[in-house]
C-alpha atoms as a PDB file:
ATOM      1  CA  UNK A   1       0.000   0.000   0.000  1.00  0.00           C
ATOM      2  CA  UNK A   2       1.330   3.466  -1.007  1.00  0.00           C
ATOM      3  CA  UNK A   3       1.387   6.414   0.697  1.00  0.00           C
ATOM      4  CA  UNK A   4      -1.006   7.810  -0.784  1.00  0.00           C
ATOM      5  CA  UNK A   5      -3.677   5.278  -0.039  1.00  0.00           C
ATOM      6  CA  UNK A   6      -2.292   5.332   3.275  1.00  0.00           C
ATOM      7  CA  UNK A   7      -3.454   9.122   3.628  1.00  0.00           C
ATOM      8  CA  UNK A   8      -6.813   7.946   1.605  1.00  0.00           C
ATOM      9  CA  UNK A   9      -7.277   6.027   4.631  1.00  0.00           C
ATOM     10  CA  UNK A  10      -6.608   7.919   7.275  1.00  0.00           C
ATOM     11  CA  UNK A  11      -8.731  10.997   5.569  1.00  0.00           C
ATOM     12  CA  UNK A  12     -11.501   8.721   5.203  1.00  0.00           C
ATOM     13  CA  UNK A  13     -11.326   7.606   8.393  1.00  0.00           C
ATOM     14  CA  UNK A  14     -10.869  10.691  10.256  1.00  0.00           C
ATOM     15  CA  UNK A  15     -13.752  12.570   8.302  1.00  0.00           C
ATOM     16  CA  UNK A  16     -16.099   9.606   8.699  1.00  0.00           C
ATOM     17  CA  UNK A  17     -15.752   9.762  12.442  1.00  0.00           C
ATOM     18  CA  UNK A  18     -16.126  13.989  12.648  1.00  0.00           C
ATOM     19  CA  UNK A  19     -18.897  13.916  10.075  1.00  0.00           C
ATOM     20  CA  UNK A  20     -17.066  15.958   7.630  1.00  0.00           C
ATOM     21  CA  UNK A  21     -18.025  15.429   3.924  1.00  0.00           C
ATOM     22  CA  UNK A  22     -16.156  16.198   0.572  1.00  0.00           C
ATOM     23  CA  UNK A  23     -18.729  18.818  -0.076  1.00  0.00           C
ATOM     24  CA  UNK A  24     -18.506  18.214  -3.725  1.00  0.00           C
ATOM     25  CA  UNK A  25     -22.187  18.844  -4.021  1.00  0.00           C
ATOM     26  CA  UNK A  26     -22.603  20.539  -7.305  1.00  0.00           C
ATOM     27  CA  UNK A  27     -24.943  24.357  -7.568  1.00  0.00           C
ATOM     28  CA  UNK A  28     -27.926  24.214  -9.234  1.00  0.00           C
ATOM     29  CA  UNK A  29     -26.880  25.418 -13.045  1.00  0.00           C
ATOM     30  CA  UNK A  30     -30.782  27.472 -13.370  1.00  0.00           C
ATOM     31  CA  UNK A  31     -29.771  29.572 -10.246  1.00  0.00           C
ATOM     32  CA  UNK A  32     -27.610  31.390  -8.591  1.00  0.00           C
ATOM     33  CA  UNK A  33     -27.771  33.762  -5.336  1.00  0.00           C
ATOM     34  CA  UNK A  34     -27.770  36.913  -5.131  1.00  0.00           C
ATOM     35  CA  UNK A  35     -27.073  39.226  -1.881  1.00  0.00           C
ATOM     36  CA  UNK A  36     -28.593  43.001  -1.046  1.00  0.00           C
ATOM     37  CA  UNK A  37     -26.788  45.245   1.733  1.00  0.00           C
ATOM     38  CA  UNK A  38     -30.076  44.333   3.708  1.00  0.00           C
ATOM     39  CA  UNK A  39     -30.183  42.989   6.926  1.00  0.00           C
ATOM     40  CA  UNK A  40     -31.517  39.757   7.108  1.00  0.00           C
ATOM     41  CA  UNK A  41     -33.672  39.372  10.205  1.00  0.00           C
ATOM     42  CA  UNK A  42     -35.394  36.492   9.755  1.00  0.00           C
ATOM     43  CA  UNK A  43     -31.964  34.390   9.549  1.00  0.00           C
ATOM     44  CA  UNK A  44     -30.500  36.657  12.918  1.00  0.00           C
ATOM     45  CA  UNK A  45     -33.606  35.429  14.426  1.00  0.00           C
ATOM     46  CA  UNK A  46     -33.165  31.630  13.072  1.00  0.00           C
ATOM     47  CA  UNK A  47     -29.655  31.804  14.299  1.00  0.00           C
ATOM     48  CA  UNK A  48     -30.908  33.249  17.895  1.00  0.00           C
ATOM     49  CA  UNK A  49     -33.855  30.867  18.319  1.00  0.00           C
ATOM     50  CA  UNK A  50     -31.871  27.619  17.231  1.00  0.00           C
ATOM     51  CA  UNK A  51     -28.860  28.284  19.232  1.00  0.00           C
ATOM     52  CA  UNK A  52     -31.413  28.867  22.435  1.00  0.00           C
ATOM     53  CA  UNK A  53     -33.534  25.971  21.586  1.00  0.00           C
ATOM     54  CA  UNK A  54     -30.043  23.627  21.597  1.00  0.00           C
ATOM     55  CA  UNK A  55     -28.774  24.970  24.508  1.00  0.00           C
ATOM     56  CA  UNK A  56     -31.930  24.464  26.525  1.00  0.00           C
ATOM     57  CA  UNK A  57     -31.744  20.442  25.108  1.00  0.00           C
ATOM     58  CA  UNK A  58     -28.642  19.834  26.297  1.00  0.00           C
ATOM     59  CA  UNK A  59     -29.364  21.216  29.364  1.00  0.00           C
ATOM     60  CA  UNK A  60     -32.399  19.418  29.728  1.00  0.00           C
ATOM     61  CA  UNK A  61     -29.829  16.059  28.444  1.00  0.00           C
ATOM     62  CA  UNK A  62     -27.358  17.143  31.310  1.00  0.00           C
ATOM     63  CA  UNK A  63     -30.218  16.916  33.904  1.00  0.00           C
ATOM     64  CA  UNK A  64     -31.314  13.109  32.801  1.00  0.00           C
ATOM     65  CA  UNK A  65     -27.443  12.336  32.746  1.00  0.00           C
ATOM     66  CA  UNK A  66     -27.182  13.228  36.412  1.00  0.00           C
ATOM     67  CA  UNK A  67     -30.250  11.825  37.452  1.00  0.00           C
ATOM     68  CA  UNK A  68     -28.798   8.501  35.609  1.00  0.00           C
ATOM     69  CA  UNK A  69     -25.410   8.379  37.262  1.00  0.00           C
ATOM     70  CA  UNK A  70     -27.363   9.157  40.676  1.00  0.00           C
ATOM     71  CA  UNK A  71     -28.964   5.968  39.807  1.00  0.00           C
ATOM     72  CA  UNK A  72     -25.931   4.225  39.033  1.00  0.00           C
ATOM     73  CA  UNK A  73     -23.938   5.156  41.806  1.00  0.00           C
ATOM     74  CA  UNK A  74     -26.480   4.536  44.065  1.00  0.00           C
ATOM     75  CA  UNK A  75     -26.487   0.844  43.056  1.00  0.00           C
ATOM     76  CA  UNK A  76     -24.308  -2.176  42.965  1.00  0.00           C
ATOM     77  CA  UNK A  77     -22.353  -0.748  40.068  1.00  0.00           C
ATOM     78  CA  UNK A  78     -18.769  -0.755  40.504  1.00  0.00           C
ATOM     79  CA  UNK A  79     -17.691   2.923  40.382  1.00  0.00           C
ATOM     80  CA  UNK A  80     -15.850   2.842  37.250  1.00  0.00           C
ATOM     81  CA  UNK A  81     -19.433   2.682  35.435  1.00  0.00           C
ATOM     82  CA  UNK A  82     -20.375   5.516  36.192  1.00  0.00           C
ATOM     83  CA  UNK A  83     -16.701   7.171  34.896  1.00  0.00           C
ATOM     84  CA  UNK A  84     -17.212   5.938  32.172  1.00  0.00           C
ATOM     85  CA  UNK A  85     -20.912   6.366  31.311  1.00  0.00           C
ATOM     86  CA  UNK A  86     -19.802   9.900  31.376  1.00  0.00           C
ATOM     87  CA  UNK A  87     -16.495   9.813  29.316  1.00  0.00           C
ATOM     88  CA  UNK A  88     -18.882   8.541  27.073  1.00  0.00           C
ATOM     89  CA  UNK A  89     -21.759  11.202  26.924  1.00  0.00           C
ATOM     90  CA  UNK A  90     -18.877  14.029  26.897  1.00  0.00           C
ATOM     91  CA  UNK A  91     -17.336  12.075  23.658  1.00  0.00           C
ATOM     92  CA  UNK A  92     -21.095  12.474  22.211  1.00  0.00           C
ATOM     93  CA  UNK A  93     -21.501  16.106  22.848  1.00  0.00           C
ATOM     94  CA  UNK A  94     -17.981  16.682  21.770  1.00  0.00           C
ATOM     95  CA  UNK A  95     -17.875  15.320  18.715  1.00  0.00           C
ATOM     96  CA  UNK A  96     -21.642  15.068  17.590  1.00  0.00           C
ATOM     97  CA  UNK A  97     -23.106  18.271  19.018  1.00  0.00           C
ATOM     98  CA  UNK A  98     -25.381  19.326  16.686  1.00  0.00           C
ATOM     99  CA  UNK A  99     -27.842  16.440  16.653  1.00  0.00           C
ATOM    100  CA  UNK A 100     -29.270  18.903  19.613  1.00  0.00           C
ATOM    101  CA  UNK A 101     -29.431  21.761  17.085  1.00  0.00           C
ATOM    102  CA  UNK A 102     -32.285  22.682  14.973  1.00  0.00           C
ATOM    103  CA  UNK A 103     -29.838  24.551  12.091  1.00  0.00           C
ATOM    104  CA  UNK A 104     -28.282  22.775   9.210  1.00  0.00           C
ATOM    105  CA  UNK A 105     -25.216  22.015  10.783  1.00  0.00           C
ATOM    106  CA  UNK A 106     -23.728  19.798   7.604  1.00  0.00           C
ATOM    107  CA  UNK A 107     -19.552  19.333   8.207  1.00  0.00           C
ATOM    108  CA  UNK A 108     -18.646  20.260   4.726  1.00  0.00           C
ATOM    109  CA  UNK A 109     -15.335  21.117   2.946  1.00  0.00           C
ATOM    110  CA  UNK A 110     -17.231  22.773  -0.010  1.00  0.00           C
ATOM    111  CA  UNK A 111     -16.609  26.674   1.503  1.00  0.00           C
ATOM    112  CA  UNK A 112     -13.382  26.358   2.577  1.00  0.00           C
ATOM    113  CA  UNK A 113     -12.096  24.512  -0.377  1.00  0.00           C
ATOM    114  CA  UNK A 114     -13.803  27.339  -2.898  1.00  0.00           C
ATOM    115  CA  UNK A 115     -13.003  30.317  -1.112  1.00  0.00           C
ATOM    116  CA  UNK A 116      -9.809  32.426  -1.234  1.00  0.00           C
ATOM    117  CA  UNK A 117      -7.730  31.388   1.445  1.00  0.00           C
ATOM    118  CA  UNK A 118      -4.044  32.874   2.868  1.00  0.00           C
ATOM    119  CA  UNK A 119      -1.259  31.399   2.143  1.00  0.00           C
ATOM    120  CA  UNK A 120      -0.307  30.249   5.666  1.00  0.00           C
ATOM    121  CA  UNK A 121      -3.897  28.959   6.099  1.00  0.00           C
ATOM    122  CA  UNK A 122      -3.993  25.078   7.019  1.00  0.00           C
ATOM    123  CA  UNK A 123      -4.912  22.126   4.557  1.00  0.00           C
ATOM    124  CA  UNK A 124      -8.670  20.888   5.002  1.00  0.00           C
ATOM    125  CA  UNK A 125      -7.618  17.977   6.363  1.00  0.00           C
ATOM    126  CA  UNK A 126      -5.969  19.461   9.528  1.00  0.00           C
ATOM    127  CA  UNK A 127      -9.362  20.393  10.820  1.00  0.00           C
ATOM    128  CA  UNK A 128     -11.141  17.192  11.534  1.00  0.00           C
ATOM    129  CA  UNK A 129      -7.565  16.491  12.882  1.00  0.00           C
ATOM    130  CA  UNK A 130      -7.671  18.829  15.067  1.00  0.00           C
ATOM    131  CA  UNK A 131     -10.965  18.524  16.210  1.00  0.00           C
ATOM    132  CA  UNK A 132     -10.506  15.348  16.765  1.00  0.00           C
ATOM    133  CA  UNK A 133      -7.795  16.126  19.236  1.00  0.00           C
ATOM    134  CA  UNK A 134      -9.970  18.733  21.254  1.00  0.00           C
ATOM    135  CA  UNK A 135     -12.598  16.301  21.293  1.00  0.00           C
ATOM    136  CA  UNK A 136     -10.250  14.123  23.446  1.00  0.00           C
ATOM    137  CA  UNK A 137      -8.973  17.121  25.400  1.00  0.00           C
ATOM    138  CA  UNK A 138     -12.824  17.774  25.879  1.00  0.00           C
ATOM    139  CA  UNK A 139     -14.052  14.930  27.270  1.00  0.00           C
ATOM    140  CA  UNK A 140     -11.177  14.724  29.751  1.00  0.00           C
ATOM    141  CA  UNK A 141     -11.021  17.775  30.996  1.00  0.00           C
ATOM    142  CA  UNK A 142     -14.880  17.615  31.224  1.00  0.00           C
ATOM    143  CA  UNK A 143     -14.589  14.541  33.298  1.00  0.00           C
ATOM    144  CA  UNK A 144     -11.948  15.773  35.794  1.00  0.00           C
ATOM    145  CA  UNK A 145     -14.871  18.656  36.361  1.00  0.00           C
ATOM    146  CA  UNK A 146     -17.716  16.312  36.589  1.00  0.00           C
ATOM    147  CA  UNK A 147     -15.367  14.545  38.968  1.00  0.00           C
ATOM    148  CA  UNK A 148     -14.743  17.825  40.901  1.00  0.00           C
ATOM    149  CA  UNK A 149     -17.960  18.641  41.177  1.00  0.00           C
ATOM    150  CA  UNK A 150     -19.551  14.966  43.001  1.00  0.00           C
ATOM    151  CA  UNK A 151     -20.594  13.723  39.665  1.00  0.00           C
ATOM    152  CA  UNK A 152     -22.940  16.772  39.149  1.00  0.00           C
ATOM    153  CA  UNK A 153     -23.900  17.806  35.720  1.00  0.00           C
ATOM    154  CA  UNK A 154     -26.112  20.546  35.669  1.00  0.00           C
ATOM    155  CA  UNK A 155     -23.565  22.699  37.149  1.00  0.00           C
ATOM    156  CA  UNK A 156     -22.177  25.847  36.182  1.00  0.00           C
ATOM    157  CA  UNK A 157     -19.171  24.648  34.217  1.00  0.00           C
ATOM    158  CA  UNK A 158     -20.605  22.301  32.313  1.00  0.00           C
ATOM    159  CA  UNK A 159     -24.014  24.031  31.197  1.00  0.00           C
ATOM    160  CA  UNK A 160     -20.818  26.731  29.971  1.00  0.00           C
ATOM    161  CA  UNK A 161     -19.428  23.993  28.342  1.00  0.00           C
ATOM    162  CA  UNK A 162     -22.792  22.789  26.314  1.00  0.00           C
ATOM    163  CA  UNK A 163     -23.025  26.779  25.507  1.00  0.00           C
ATOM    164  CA  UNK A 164     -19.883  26.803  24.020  1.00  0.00           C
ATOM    165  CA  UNK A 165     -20.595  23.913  22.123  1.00  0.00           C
ATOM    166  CA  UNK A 166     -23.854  25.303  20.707  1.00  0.00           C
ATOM    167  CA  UNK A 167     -22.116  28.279  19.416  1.00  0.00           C
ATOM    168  CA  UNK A 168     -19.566  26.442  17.439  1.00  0.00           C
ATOM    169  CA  UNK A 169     -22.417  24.880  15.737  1.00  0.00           C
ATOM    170  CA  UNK A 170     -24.217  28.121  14.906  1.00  0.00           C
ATOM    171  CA  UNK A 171     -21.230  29.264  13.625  1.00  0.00           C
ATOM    172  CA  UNK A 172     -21.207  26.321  11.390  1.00  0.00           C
ATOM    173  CA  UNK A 173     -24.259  27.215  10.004  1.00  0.00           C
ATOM    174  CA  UNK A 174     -23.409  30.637   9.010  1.00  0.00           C
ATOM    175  CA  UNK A 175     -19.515  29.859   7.998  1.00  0.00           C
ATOM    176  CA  UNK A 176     -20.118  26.089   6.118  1.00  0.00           C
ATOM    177  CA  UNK A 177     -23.294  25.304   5.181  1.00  0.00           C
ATOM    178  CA  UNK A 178     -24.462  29.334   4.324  1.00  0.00           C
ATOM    179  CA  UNK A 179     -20.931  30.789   3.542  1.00  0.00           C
ATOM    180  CA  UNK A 180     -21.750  33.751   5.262  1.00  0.00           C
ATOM    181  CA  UNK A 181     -18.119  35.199   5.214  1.00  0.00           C
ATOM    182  CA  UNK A 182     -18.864  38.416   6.981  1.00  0.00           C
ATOM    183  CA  UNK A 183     -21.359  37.495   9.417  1.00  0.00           C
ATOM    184  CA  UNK A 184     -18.835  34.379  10.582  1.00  0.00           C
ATOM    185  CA  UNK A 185     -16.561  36.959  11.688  1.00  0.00           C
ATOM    186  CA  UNK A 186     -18.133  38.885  14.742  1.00  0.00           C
ATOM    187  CA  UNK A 187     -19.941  35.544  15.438  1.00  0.00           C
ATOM    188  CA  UNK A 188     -16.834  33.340  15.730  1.00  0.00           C
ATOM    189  CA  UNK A 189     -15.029  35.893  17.874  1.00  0.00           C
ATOM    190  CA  UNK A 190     -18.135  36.424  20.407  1.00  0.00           C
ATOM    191  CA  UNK A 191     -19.452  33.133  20.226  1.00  0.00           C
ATOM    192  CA  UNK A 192     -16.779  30.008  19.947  1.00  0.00           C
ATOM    193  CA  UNK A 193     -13.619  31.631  20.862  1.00  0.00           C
ATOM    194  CA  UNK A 194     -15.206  33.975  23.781  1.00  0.00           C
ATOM    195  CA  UNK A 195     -17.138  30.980  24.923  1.00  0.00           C
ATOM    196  CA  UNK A 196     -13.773  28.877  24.596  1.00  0.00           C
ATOM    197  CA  UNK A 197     -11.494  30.991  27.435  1.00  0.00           C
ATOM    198  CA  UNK A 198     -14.946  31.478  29.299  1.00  0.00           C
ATOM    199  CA  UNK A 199     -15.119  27.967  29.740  1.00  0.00           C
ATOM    200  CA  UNK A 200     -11.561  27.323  30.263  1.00  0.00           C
ATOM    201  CA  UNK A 201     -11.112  30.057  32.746  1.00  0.00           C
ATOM    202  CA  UNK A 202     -13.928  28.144  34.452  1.00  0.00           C
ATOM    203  CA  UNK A 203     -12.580  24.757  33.838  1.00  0.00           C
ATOM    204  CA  UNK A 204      -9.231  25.869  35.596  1.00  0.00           C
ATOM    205  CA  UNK A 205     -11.075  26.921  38.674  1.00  0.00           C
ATOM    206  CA  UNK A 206     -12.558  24.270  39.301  1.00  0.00           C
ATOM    207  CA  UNK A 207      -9.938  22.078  38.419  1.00  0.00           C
ATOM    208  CA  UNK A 208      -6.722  23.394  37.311  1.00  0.00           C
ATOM    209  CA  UNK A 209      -5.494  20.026  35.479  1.00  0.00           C
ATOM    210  CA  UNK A 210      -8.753  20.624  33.518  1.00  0.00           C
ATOM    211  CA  UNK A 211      -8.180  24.147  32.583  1.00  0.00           C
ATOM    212  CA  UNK A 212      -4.539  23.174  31.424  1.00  0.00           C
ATOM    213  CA  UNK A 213      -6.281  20.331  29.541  1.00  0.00           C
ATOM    214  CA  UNK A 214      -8.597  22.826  27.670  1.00  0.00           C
ATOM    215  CA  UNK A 215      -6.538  25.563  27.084  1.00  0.00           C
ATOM    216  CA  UNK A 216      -4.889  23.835  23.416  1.00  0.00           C
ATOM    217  CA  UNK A 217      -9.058  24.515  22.135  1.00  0.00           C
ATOM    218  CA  UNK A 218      -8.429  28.403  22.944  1.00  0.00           C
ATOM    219  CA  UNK A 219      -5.375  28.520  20.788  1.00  0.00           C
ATOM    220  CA  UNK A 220      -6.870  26.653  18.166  1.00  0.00           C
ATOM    221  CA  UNK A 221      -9.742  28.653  18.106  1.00  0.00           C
ATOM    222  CA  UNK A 222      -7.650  31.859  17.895  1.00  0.00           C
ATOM    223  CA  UNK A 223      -5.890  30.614  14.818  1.00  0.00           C
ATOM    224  CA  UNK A 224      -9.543  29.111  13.309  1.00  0.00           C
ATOM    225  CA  UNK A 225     -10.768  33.038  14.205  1.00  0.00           C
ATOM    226  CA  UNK A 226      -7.756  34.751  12.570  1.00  0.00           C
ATOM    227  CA  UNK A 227      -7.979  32.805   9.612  1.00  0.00           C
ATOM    228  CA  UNK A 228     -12.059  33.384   9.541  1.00  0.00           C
ATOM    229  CA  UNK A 229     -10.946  37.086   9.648  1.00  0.00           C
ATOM    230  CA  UNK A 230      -8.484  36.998   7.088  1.00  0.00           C
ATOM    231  CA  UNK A 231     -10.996  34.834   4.470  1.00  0.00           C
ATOM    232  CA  UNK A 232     -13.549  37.607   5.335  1.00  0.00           C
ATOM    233  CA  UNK A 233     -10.663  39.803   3.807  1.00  0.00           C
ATOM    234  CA  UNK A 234      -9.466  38.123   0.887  1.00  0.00           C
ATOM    235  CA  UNK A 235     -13.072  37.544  -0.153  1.00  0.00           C
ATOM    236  CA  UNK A 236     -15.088  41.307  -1.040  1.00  0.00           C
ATOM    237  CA  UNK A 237     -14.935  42.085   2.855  1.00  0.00           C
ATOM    238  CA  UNK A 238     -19.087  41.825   2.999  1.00  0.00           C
ATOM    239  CA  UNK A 239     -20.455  43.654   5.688  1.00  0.00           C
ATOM    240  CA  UNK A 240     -19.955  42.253   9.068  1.00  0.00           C
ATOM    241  CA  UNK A 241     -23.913  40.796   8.865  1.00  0.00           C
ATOM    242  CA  UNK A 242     -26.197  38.593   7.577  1.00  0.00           C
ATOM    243  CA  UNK A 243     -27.458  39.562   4.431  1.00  0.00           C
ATOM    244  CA  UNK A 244     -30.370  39.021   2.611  1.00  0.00           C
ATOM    245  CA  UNK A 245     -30.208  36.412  -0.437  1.00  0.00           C
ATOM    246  CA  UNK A 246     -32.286  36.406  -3.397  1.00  0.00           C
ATOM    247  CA  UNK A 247     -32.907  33.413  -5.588  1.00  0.00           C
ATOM    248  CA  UNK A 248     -31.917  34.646  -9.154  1.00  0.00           C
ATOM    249  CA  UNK A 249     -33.235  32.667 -12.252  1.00  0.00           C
ATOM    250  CA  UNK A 250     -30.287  32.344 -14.573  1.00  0.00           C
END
């Protein structure tokens, strides 16, 4: 096997188990979009709604996972059950979040591969990579705080955590699946990254092996934000909102 069915494989294998897809869906050839300068509320108020409407799920999933593992530990179960019960719910919300979320939250490679990107700007491949590495660092560091805190999970660090989570996925929306390039920027900078050193600042309080643990999704996140900013740039520097599209008969 050559090398390069070697990286086939591991491509495959690593966007199969983050959900990412080639994005090689082709636009319809009898339209094309059109944007206005004009505000579009309806899709602020989409974004708003969905990412409350998530949030309040996974709370709502955080209160049947403690009432679970109350069960559990309350029982004969040895105690590693429970552990591990948990490692396994925080490897669900890390990696499939948006099964709570009401948006399109497709993992695509279609925007980022057709947009104009910097030079120093990573391969596509990195990011599932990547993600799959803070998806480790995130359930670990989540489980040293659910640890911390008596096997509680509707607590204040990890209802942050689910936030956080739900604003990566709006973000999503807007960046991947509705290339959004100026609207992506103020939202990635006040919703994933902000939400990122909120959570680790909180992590590291309560547990300061847990903040460390975290911290690598913070400068990630600043690189993934600089590099949103700089596409932004390199692409007609739309204005910093959602904006209106129109379906245009070709």
């Amino acid at each position: 096997m050559n090398k390069s069915q070697n990286s086939g494989i591991v491509e495959q294998f690593v966007n199969t188990v983050m959900g990412v897809k080639p994005g090689n869906k082709p636009q319809s050839p009898n339209t094309s979009i059109a944007t206005t300068q004009e505000l579009d509320i309806r899709a602020v108020l989409v974004y708003t709604l969905g990412t409350i409407l998530q949030i309040l799920v996974m709370i709502l999933v955080l209160l049947g996972m403690e009432k679970l593992v109350m069960l559990i530990d309350y029982s004969s179960f040895p105690n590693w059950v429970s552990t591990l019960l948990a490692g396994l719910f925080f490897a669900l919300l890390s990696i499939r979040s948006r099964i709570f979320s009401l948006l399109d939250n497709t993992r695509s490679r279609q925007t980022y591969d057709q947009v104009i990107r910097p030079r120093w700007s990573p391969p596509p491949l990195a990011f599932p990579i990547v993600w799959m590495i803070i998806a480790v660092l995130r359930v670990i560091s989540s489980v040293l705080v659910w640890q911390q805190m008596n096997h509680q999970f509707l607590v204040l660090p990890l209802i942050l955590f689910v936030v956080h989570l739900a604003l990566g996925d709006t973000w999503n929306t807007i960046f991947t699946v509705e290339r959004r390039l100026g609207a992506a920027v103020p939202v990635v900078i006040l919703g994933p990254w902000l939400s990122a050193v909120v959570v680790t600042a909180i992590y590291w309080q309560t547990n300061p092996i847990a903040g460390m643990t975290l911290s690598f999704s913070c400068v990630w996140l600043t690189v993934a934000a600089v590099l949103v900013l700089r596409i932004w740039q390199l692409n007609g520097s739309e204005p910093l909102y959602p904006l209106k599209l129109t379906l245009v008969d070709q």
